[in-house]
N, C-alpha and C. Protein backbone atom coordinates (compact mmCIF):
# COMPACT_ATOMS: atom_id res chain seq x y z
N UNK A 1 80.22 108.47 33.92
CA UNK A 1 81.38 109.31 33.72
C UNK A 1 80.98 110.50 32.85
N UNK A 2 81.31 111.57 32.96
CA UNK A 2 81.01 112.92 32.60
C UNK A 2 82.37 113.21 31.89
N UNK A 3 81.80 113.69 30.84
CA UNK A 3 83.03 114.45 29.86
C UNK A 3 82.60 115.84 30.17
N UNK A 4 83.36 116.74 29.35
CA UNK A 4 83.19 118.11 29.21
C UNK A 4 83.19 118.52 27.56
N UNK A 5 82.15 118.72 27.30
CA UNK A 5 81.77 118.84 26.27
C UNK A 5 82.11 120.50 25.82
N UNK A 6 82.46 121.26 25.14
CA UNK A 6 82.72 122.81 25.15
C UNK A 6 83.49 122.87 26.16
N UNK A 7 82.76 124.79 26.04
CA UNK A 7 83.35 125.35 27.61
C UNK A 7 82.11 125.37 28.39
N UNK A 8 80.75 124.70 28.54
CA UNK A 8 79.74 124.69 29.53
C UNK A 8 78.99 123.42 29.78
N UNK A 9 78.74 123.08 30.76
CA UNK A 9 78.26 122.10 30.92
C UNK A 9 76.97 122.09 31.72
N UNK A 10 75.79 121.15 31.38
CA UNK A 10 74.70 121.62 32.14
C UNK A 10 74.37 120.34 33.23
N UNK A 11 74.43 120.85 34.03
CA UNK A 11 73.83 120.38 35.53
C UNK A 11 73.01 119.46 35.65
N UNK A 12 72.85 118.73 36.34
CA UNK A 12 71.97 117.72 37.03
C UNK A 12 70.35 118.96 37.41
N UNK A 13 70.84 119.46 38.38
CA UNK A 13 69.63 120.56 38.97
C UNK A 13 68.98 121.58 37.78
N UNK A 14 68.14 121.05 37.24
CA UNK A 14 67.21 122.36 36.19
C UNK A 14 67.72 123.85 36.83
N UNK A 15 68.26 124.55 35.77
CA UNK A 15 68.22 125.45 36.11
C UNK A 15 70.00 126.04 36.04
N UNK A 16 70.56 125.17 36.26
CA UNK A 16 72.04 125.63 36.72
C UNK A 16 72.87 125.10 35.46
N UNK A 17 73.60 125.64 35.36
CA UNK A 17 74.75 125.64 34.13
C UNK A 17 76.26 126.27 34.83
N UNK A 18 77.24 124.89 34.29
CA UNK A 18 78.91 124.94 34.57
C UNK A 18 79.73 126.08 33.71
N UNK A 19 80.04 127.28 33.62
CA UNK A 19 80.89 127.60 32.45
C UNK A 19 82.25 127.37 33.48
N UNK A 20 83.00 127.63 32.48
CA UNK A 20 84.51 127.10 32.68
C UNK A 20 85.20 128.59 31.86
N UNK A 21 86.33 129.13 32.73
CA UNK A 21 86.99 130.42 31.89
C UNK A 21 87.64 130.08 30.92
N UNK A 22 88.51 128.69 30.69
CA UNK A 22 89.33 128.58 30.05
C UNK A 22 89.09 127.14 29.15
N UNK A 23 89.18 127.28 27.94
CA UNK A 23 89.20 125.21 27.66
C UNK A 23 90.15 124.92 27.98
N UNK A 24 90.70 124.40 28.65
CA UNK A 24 91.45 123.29 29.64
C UNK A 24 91.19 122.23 30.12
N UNK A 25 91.89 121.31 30.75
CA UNK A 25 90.69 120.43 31.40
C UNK A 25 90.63 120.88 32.54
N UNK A 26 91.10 121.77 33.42
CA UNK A 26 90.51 122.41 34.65
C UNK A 26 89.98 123.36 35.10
N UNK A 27 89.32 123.67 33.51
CA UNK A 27 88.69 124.54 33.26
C UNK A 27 88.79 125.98 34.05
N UNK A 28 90.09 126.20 34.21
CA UNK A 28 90.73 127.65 34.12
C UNK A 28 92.05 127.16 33.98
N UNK A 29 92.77 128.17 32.91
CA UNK A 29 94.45 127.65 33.28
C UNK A 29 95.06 128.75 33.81
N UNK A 30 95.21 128.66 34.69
CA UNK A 30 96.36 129.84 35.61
C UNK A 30 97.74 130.35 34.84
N UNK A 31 98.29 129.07 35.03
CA UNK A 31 99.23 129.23 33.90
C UNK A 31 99.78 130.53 32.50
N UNK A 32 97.92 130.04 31.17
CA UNK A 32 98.52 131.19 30.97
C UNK A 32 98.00 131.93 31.05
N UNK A 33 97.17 132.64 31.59
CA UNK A 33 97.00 134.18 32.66
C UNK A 33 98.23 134.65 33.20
N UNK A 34 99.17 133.95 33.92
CA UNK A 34 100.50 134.20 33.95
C UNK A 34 101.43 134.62 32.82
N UNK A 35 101.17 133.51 31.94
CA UNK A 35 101.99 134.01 30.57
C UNK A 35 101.84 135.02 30.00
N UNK A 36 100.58 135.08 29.63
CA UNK A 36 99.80 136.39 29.37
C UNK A 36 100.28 138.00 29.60
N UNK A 37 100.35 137.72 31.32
CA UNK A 37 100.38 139.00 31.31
C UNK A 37 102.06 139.24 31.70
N UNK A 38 102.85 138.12 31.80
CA UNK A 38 104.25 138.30 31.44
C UNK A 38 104.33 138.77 29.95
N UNK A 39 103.69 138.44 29.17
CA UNK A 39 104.10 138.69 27.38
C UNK A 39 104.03 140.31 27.64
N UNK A 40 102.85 140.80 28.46
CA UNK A 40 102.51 142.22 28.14
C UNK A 40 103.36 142.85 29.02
N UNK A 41 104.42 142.02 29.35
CA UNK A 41 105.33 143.13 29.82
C UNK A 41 105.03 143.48 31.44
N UNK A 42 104.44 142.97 32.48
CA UNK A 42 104.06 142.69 33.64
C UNK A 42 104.88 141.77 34.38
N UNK A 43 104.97 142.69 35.50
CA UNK A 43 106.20 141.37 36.67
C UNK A 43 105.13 140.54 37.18
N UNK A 44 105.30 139.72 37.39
CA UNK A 44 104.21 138.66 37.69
C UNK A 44 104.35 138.25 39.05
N UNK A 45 103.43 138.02 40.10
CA UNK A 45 103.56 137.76 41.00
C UNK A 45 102.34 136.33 41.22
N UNK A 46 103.06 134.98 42.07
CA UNK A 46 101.77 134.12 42.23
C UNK A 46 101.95 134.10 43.50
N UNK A 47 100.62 133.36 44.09
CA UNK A 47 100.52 133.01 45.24
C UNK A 47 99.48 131.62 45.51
N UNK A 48 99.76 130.41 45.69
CA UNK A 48 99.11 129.32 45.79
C UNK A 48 99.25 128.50 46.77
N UNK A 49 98.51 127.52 46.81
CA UNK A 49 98.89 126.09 47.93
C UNK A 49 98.48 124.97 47.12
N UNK A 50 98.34 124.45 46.25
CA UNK A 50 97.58 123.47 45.94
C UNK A 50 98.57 122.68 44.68
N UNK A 51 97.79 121.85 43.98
CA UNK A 51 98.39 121.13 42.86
C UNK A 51 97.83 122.05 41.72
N UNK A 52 96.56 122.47 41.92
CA UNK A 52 96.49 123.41 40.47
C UNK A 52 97.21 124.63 40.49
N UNK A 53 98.15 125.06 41.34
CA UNK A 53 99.11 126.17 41.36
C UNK A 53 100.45 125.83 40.82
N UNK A 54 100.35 124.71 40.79
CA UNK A 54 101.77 124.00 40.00
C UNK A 54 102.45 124.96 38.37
N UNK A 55 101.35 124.61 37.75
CA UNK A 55 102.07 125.59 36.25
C UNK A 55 102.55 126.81 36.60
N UNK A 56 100.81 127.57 37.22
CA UNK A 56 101.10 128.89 37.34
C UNK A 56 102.20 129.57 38.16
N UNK A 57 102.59 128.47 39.03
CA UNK A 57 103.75 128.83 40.14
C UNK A 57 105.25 129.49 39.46
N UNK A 58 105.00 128.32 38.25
CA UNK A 58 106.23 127.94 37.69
C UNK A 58 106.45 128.82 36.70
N UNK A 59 105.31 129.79 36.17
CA UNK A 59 105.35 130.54 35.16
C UNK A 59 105.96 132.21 36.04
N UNK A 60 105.18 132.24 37.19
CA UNK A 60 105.91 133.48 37.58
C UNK A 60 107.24 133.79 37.95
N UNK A 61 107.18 135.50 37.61
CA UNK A 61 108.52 135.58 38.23
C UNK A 61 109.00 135.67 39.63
N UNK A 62 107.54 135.34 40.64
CA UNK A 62 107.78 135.84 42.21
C UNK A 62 106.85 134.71 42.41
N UNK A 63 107.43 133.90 43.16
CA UNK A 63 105.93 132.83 43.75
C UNK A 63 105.84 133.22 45.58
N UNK A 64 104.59 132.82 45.98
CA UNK A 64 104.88 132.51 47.12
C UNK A 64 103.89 131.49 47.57
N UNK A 65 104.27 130.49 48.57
CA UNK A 65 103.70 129.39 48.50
C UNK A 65 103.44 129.13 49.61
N UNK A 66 101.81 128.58 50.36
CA UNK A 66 101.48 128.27 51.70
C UNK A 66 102.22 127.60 52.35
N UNK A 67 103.02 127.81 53.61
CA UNK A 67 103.59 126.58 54.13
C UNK A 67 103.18 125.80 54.64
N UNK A 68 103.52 124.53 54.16
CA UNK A 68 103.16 123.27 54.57
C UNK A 68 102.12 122.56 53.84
N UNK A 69 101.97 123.08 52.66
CA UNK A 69 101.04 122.81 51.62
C UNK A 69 101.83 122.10 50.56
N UNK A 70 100.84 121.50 49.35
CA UNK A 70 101.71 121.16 48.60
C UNK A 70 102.01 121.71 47.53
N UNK A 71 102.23 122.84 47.12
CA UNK A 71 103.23 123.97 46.48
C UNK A 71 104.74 124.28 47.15
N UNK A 72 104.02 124.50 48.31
CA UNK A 72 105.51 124.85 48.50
C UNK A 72 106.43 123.51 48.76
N UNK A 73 105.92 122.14 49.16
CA UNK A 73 106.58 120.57 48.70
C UNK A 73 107.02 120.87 46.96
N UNK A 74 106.36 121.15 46.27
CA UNK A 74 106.62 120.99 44.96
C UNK A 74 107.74 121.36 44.32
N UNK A 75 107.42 123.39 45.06
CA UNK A 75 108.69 124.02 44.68
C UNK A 75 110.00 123.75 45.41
N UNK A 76 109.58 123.70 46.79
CA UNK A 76 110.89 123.21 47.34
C UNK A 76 111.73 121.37 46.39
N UNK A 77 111.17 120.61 46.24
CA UNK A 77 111.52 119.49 45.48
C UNK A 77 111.97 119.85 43.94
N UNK A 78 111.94 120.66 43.33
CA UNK A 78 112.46 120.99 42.08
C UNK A 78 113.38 122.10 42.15
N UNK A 79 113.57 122.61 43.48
CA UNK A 79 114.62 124.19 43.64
C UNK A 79 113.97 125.41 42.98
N UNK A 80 113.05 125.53 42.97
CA UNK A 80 112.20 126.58 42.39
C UNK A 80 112.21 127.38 43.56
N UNK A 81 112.24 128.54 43.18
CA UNK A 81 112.67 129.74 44.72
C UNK A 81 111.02 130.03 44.95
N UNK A 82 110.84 129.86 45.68
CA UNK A 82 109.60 130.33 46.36
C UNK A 82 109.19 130.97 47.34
N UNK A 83 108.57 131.98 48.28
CA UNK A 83 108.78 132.40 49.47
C UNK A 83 107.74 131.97 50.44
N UNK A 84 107.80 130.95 51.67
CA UNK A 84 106.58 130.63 52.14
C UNK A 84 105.54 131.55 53.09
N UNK A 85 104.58 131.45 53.04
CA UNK A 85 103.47 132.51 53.59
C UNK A 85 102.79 131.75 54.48
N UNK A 86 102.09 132.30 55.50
CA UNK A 86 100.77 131.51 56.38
C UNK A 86 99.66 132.30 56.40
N UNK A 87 99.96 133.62 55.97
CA UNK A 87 98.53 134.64 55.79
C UNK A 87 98.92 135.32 54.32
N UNK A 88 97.75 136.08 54.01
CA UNK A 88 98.04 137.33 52.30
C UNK A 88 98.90 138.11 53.04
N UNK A 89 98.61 138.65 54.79
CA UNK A 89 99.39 139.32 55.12
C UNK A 89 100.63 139.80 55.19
N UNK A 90 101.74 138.42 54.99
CA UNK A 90 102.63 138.19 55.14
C UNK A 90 103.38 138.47 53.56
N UNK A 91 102.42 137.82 52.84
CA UNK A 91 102.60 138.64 51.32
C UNK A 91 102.32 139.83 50.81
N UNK A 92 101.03 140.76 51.40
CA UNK A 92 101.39 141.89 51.07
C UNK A 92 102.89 142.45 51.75
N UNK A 93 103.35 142.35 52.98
CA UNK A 93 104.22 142.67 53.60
C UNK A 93 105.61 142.84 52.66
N UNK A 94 106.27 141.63 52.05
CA UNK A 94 106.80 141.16 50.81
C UNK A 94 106.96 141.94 50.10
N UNK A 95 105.65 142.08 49.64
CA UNK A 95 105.72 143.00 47.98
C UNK A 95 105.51 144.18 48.47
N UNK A 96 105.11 144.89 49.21
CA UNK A 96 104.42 146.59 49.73
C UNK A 96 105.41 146.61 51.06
N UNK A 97 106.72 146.79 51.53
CA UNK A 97 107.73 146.70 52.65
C UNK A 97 107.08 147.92 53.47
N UNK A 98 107.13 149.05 52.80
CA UNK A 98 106.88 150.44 53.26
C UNK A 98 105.31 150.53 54.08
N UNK A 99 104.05 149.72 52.91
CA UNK A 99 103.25 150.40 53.52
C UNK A 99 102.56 150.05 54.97
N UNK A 100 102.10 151.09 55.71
CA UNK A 100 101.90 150.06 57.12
C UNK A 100 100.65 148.96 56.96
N UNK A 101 100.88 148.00 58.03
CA UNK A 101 99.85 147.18 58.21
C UNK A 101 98.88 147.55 59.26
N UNK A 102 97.55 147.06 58.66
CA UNK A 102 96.32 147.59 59.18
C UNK A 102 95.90 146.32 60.41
């Protein structure tokens, strides 16, 4: 069993080394990168599918969530407004109405 010792961890393979952006244990927190740049006064926009999109979902003020993934199960199960997507396309579309698509 492997702990995480710091924020780096060194490898099995000579040569290679783990850093991690954030101490967390998932070694990035989305979350507050979200918070973050809500404090500074930024509309926040997320976009995820997964279980590690869970905080960060929850921290923005605009989510949008893969359909049929489990984010958008998550948000839909707690009433969290979310908008579902199947491409970025469909999310730039969303947030940029005006500009055309390429």
């Amino acid at each position: 069993k492997l702990g995480r010792p710091s924020r780096c961890l060194a490898a099995a393979a000579p040569g290679w080394t783990m850093s991690f952006v954030d101490p967390s244990a998932n070694g990035h927190d989305k979350a507050a990168h979200v918070r973050a740049a809500r404090a500074r006064g930024a509309r926040t926009v997320y976009a995820g599918d997964g279980i590690s999109d869970f905080a960060a979902a929850l921290e923005a003020d605009v989510r949008f969530a893969k359909a049929g993934r489990a984010l958008e199960a998550y948000c839909r199960a707690r009433g969290v407004a979310c908008v579902s997507f199947s491409s970025f396309r469909e999310v730039r579309e969303a947030l940029f109405p005006s500009e055309p698509s390429s």
